[in-house]
PDB file of N, CA and C in Angstrom:
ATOM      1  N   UNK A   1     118.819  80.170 142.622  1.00  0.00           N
ATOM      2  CA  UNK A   1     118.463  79.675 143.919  1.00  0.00           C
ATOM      3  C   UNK A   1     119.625  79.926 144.869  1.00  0.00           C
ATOM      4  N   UNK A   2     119.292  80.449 145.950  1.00  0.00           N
ATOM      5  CA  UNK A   2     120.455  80.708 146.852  1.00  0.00           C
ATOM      6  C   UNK A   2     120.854  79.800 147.695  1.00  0.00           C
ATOM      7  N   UNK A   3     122.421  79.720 147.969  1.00  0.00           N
ATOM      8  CA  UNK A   3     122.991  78.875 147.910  1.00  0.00           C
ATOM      9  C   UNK A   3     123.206  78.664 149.812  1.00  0.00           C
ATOM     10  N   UNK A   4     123.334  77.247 150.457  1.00  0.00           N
ATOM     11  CA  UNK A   4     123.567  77.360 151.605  1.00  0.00           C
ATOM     12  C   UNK A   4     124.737  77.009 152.044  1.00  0.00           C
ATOM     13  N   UNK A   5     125.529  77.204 152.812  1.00  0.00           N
ATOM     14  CA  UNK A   5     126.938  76.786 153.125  1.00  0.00           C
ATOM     15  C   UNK A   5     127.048  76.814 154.489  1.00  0.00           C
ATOM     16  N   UNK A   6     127.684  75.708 155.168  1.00  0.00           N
ATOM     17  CA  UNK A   6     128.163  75.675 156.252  1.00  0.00           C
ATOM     18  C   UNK A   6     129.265  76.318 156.465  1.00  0.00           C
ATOM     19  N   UNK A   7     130.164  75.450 157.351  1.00  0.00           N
ATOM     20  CA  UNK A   7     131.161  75.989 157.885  1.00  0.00           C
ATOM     21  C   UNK A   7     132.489  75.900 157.029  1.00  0.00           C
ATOM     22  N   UNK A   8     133.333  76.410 156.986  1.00  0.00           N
ATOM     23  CA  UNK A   8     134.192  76.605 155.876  1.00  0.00           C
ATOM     24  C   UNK A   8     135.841  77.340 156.483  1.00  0.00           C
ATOM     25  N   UNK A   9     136.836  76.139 156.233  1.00  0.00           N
ATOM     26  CA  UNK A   9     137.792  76.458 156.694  1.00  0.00           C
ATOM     27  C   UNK A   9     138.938  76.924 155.638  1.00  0.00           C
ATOM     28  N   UNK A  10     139.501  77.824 155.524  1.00  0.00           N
ATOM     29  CA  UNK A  10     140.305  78.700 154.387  1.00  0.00           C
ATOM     30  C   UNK A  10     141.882  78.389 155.153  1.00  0.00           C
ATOM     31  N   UNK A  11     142.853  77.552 154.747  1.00  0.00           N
ATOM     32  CA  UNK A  11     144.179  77.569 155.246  1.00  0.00           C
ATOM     33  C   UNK A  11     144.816  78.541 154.313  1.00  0.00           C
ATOM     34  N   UNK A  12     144.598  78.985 153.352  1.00  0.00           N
ATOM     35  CA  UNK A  12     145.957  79.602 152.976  1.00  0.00           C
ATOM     36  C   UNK A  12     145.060  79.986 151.253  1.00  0.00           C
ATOM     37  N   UNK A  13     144.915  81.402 150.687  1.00  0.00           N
ATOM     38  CA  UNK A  13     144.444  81.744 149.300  1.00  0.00           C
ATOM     39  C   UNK A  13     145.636  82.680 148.596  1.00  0.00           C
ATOM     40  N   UNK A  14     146.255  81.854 147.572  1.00  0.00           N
ATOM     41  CA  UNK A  14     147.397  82.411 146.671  1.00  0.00           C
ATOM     42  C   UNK A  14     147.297  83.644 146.025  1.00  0.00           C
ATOM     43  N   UNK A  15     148.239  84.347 146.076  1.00  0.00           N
ATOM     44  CA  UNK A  15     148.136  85.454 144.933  1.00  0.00           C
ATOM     45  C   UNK A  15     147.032  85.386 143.875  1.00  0.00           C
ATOM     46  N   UNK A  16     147.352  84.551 143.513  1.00  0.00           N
ATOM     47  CA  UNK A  16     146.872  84.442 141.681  1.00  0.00           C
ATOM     48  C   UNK A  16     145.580  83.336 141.757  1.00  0.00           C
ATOM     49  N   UNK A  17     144.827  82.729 143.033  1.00  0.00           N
ATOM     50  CA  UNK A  17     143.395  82.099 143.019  1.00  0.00           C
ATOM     51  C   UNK A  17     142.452  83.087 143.000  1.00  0.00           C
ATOM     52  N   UNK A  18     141.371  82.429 142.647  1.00  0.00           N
ATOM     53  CA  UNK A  18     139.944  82.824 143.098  1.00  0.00           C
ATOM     54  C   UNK A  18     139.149  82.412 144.024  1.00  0.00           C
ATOM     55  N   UNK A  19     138.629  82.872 145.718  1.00  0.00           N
ATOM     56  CA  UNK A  19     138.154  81.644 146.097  1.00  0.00           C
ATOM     57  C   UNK A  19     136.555  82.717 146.329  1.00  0.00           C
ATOM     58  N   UNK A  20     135.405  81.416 146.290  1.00  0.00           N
ATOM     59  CA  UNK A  20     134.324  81.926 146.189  1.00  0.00           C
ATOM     60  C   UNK A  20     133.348  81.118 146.805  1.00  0.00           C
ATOM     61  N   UNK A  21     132.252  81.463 147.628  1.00  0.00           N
ATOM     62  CA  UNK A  21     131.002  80.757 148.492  1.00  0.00           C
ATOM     63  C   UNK A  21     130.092  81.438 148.244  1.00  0.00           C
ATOM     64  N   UNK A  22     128.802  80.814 147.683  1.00  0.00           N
ATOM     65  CA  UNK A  22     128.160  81.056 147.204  1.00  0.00           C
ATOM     66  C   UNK A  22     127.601  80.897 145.701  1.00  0.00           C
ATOM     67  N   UNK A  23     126.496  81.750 145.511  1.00  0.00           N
ATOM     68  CA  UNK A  23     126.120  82.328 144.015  1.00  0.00           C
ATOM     69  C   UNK A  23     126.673  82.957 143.721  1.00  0.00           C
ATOM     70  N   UNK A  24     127.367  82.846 141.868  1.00  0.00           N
ATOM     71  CA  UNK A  24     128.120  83.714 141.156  1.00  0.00           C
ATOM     72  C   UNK A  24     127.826  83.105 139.945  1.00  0.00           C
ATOM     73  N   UNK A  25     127.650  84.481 139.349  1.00  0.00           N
ATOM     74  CA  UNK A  25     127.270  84.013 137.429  1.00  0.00           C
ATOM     75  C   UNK A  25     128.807  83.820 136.534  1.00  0.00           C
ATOM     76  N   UNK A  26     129.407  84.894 137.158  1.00  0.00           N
ATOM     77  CA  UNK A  26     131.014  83.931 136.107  1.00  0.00           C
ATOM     78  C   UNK A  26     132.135  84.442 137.116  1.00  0.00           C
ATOM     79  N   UNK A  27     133.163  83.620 137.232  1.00  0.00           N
ATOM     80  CA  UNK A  27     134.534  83.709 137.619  1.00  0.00           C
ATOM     81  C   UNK A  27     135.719  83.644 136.438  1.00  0.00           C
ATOM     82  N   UNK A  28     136.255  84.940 136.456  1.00  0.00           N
ATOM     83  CA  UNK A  28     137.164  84.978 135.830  1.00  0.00           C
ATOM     84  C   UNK A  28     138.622  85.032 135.808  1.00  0.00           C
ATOM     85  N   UNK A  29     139.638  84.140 135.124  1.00  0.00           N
ATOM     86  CA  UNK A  29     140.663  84.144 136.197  1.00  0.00           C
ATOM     87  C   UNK A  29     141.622  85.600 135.204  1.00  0.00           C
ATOM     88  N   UNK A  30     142.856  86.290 136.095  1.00  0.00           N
ATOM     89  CA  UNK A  30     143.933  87.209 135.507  1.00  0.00           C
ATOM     90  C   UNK A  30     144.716  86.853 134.978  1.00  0.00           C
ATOM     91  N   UNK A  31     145.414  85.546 135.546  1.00  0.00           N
ATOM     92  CA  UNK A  31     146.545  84.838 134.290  1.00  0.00           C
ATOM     93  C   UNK A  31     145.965  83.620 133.902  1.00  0.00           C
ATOM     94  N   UNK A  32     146.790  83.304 133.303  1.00  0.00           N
ATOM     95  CA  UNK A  32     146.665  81.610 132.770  1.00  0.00           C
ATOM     96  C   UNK A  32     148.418  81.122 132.538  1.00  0.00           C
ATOM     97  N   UNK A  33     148.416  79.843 132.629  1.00  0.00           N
ATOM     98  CA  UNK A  33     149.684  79.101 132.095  1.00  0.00           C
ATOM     99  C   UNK A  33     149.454  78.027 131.794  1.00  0.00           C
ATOM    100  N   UNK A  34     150.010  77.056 130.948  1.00  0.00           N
ATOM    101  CA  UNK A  34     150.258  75.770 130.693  1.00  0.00           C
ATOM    102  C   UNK A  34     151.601  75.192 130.722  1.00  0.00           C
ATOM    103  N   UNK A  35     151.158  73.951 131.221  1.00  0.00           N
ATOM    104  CA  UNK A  35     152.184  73.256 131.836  1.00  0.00           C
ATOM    105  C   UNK A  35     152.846  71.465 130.892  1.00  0.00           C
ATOM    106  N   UNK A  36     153.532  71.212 130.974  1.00  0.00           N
ATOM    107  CA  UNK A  36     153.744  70.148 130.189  1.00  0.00           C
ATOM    108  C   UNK A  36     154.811  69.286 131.033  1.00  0.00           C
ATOM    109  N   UNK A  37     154.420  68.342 131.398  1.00  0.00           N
ATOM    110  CA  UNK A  37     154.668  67.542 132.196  1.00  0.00           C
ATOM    111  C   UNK A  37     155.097  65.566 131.634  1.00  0.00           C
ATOM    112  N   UNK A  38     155.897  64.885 132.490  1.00  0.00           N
ATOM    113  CA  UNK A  38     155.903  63.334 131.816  1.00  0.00           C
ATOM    114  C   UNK A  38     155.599  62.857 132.564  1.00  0.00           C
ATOM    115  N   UNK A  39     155.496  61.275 132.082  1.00  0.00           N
ATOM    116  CA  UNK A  39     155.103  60.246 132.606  1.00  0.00           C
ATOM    117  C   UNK A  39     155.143  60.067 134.025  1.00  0.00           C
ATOM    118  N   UNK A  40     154.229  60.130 134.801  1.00  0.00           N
ATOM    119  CA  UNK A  40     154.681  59.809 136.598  1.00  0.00           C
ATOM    120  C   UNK A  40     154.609  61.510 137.398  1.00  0.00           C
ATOM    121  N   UNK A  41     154.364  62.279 136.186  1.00  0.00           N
ATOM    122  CA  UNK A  41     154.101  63.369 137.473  1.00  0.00           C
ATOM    123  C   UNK A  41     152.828  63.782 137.838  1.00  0.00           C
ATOM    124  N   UNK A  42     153.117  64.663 138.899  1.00  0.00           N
ATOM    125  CA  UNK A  42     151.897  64.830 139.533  1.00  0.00           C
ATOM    126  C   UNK A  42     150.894  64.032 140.210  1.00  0.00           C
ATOM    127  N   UNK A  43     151.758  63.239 140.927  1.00  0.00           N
ATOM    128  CA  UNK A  43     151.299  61.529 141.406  1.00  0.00           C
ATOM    129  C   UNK A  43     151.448  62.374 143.095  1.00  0.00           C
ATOM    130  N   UNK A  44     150.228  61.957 143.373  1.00  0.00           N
ATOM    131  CA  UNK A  44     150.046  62.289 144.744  1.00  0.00           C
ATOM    132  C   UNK A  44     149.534  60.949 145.515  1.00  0.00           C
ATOM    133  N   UNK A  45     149.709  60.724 147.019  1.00  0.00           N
ATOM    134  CA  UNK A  45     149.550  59.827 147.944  1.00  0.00           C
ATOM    135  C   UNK A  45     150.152  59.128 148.487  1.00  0.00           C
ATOM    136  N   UNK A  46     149.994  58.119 149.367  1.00  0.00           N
ATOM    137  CA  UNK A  46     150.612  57.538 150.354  1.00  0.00           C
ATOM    138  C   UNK A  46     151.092  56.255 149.632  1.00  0.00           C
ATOM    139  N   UNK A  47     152.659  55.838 149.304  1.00  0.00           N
ATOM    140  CA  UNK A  47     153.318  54.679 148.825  1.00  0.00           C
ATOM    141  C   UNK A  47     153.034  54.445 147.191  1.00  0.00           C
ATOM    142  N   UNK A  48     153.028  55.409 146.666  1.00  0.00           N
ATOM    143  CA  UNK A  48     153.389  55.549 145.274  1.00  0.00           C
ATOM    144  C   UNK A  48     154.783  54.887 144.494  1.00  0.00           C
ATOM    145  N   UNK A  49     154.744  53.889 143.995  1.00  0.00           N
ATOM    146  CA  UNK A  49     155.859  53.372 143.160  1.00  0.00           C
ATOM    147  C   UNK A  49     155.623  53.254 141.666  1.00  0.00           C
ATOM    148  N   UNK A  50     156.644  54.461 141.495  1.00  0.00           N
ATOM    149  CA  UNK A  50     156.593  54.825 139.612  1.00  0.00           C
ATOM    150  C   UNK A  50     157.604  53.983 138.996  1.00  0.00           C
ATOM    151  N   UNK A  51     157.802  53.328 137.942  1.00  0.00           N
ATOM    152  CA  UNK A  51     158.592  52.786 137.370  1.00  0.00           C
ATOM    153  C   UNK A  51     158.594  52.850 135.895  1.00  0.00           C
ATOM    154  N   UNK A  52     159.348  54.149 135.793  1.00  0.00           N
ATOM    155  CA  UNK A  52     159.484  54.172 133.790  1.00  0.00           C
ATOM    156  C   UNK A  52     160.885  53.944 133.410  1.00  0.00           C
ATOM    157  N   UNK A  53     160.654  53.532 132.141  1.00  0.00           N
ATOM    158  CA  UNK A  53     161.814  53.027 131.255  1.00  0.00           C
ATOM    159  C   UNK A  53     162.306  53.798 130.482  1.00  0.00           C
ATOM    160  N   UNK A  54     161.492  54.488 129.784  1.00  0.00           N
ATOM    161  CA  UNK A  54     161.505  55.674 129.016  1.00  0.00           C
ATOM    162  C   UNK A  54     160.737  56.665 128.860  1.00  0.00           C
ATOM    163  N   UNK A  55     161.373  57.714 129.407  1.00  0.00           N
ATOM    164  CA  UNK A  55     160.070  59.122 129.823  1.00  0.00           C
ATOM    165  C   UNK A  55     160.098  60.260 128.925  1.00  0.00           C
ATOM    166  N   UNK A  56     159.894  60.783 128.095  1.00  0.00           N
ATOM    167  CA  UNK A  56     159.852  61.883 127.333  1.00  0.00           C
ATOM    168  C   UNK A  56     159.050  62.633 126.969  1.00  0.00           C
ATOM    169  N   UNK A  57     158.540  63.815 126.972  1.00  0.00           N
ATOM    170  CA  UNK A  57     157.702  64.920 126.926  1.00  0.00           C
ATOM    171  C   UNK A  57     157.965  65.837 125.973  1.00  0.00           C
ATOM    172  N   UNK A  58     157.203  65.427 124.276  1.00  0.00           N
ATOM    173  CA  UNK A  58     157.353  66.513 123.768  1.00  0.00           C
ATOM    174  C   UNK A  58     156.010  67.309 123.055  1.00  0.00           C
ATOM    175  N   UNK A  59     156.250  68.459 123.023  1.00  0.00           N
ATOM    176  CA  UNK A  59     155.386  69.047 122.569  1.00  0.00           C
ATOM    177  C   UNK A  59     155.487  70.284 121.956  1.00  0.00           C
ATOM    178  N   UNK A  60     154.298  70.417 120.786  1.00  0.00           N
ATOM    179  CA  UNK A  60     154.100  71.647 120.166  1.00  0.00           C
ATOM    180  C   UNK A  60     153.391  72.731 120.083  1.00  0.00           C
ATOM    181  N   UNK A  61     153.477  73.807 121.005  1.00  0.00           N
ATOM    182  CA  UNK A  61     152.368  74.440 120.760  1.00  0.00           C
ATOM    183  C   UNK A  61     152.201  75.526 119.959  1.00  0.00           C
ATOM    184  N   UNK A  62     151.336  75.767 118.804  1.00  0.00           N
ATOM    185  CA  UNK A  62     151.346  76.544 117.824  1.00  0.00           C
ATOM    186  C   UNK A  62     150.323  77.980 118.140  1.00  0.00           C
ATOM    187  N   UNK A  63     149.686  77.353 119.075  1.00  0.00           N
ATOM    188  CA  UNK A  63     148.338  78.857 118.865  1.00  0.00           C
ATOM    189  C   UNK A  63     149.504  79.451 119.570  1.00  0.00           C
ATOM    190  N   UNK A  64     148.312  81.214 119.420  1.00  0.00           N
ATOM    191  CA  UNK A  64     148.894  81.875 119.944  1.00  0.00           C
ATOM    192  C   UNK A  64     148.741  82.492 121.244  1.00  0.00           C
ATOM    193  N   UNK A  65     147.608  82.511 121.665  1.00  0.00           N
ATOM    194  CA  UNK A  65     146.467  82.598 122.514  1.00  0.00           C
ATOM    195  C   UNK A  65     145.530  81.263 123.136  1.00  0.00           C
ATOM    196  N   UNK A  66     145.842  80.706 123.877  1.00  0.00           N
ATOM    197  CA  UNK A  66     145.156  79.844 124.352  1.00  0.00           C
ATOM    198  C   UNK A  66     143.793  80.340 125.257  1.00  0.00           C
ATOM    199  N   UNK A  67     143.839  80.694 126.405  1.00  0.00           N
ATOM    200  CA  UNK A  67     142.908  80.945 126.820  1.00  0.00           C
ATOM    201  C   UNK A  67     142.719  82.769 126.918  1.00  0.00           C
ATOM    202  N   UNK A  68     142.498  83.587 126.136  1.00  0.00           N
ATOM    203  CA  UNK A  68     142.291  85.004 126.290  1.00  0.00           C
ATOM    204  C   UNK A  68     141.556  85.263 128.180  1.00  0.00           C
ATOM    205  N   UNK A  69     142.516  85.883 128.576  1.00  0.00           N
ATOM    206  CA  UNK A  69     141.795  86.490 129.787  1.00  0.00           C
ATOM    207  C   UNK A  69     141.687  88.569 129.765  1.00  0.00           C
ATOM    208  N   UNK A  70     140.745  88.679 130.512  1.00  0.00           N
ATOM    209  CA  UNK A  70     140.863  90.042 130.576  1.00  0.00           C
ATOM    210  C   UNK A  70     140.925  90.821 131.831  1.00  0.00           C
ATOM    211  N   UNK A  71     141.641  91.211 132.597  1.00  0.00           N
ATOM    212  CA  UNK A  71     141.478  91.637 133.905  1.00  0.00           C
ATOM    213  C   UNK A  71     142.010  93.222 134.527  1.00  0.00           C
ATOM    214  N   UNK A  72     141.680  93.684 135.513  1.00  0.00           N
ATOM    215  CA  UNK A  72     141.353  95.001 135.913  1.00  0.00           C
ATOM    216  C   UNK A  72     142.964  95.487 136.102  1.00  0.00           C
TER     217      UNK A  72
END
């Protein structure tokens, strides 16, 4: 079913996004990364108060391939 869209304001499309309006059967992305992050990040908004005692981030990652991409 085709798709309707209004008006649509674009500030700014990165190197490495996809941006898309409309119908589309698959989007595929060129890279991938993972990220590993602690306690309190990535906290967005107005008057945020974080308070940790002890923050530590560990991790293992064993695969080898997480998300296979394939691109042109």
């Amino acid at each position: 079913m085709p798709a309707v869209v209004g008006a649509v304001k674009v500030n700014t499309v990165s190197s490495s996004s996809i941006f898309n309006i409309g119908d589309v059967y698959a989007i595929n992305p060129y890279s991938t990364s993972k990220t590993f992050a602690g306690g309190g990040s990535f906290n967005t908004g107005n008057g945020i108060q974080i308070q940790l005692q002890n923050s530590v981030t560990n991790f293992q990652d064993d695969d080898v391939l997480d998300q296979p991409n394939v691109g042109p």
